[in-house]
Protein backbone atom coordinates (compact mmCIF):
# COMPACT_ATOMS: atom_id res chain seq x y z
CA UNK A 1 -35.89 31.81 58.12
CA UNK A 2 -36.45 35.38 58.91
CA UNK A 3 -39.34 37.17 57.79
CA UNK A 4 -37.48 39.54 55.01
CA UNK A 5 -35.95 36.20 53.49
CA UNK A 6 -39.57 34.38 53.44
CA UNK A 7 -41.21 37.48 52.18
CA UNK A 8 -38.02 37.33 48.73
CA UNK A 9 -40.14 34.62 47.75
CA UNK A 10 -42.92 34.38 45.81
CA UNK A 11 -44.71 31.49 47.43
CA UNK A 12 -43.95 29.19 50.15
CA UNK A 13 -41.06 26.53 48.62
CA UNK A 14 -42.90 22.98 47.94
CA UNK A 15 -42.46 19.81 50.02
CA UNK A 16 -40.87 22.02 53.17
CA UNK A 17 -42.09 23.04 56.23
CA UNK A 18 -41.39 27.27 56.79
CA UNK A 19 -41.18 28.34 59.58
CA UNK A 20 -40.56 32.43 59.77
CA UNK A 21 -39.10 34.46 62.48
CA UNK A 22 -40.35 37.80 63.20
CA UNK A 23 -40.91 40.47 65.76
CA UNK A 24 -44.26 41.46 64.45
CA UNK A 25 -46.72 40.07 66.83
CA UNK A 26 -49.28 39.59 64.66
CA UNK A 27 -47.49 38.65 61.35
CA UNK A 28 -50.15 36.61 59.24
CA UNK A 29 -47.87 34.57 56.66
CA UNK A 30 -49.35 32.02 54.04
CA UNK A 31 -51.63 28.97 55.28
CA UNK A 32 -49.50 26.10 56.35
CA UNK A 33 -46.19 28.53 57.70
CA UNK A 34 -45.49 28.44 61.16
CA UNK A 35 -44.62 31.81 62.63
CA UNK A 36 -42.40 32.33 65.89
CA UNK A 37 -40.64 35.23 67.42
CA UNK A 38 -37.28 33.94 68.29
CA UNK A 39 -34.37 31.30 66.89
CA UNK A 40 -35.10 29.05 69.89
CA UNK A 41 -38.74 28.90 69.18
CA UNK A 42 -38.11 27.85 65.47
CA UNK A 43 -35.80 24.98 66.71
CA UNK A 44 -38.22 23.86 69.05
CA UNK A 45 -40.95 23.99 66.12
CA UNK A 46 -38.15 22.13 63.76
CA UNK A 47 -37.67 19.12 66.02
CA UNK A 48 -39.77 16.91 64.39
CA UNK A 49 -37.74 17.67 60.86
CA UNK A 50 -35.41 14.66 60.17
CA UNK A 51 -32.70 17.81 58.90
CA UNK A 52 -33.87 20.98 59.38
CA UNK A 53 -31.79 23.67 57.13
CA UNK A 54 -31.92 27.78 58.27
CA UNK A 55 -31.60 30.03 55.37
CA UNK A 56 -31.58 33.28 56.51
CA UNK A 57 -30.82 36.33 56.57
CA UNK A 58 -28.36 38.04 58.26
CA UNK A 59 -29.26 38.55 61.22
CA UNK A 60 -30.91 34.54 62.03
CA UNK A 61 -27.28 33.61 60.49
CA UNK A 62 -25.39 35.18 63.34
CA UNK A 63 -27.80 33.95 65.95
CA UNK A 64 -27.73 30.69 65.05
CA UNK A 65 -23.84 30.10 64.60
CA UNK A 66 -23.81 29.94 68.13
CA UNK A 67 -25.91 26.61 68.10
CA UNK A 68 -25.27 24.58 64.45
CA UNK A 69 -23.16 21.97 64.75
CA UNK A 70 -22.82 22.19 60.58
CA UNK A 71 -22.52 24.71 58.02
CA UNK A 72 -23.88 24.15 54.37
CA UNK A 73 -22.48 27.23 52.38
CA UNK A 74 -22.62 28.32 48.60
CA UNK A 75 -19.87 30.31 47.79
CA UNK A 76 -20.83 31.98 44.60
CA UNK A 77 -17.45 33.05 42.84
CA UNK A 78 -18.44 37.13 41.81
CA UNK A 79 -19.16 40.31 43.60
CA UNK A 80 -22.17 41.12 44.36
CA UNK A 81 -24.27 44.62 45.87
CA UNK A 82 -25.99 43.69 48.57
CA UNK A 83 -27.38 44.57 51.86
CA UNK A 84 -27.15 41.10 54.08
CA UNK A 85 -24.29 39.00 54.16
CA UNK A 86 -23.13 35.37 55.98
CA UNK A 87 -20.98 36.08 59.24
CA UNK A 88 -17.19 35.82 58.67
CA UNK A 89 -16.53 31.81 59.42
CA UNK A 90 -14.11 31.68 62.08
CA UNK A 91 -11.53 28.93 61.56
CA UNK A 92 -10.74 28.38 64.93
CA UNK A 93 -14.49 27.12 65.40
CA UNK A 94 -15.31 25.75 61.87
CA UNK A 95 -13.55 23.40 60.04
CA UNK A 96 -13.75 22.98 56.47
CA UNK A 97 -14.62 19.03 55.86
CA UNK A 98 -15.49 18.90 51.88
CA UNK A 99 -15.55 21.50 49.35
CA UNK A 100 -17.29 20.56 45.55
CA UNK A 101 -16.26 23.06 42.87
CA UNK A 102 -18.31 23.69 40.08
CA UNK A 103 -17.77 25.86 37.04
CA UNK A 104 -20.00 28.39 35.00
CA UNK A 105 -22.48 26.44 32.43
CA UNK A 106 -25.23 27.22 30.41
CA UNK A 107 -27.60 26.26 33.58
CA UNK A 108 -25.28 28.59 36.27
CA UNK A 109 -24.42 32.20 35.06
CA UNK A 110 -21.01 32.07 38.31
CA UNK A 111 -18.28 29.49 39.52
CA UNK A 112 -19.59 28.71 42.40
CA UNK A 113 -18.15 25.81 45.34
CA UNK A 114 -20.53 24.06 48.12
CA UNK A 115 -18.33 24.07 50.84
CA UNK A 116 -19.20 21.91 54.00
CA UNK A 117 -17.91 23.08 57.58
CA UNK A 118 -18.42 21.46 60.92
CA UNK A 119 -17.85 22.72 64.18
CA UNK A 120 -14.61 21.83 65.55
């Protein structure tokens, strides 16, 4: 993930290895975080990871559609403001392959569908 994304959260997420991508040289992050500079150094850290996942942001997102094979996406069903968004899924390289719809409930304020692509 990139550094802006790890930094949204309040502590390091339990039973997962972080790994944080920045440009700061020097960027101290929580004990137990690996930090790297670049996408391919984080995939290179990740290889031991049965299934590593990359959540963000933006920019990590756009690098690393040109090397993931699959897409995991949450489409939350509202508009929101925001600063970062998920590159536009080309069609003619992704594929949708299942798509689980799930409506508003007391637990989940939005509609919201996971929707799996692969690369075709």
């Amino acid at each position: 993930m990139g550094r802006k994304t790890f930094e949204s959260f309040s502590k390091p997420l339990p039973n997962r290895t972080h790994i944080v991508i920045t440009r700061q040289q020097n960027y101290k992050a929580a004990e137990g975080v690996i930090v790297v500079n670049s996408l391919e150094a984080a995939i290179e850290a990740a290889k031991q990871d049965e299934n590593p996942f990359i959540i963000g942001g933006g920019e990590i997102y756009k690098q690393a559609l040109e090397v993931v094979d699959t897409i995991e996406f949450t489409r939350v069903h509202h508009n929101f403001e925001g600063d970062t968004f998920f590159p536009v899924i080309n069609e003619t390289t992704w594929e949708e392959t299942n798509r689980d719809e799930h409506k508003k409930d007391d637990l989940h304020k939005f509609d919201f569908s996971f929707i799996t692509y692969k690369r075709r």
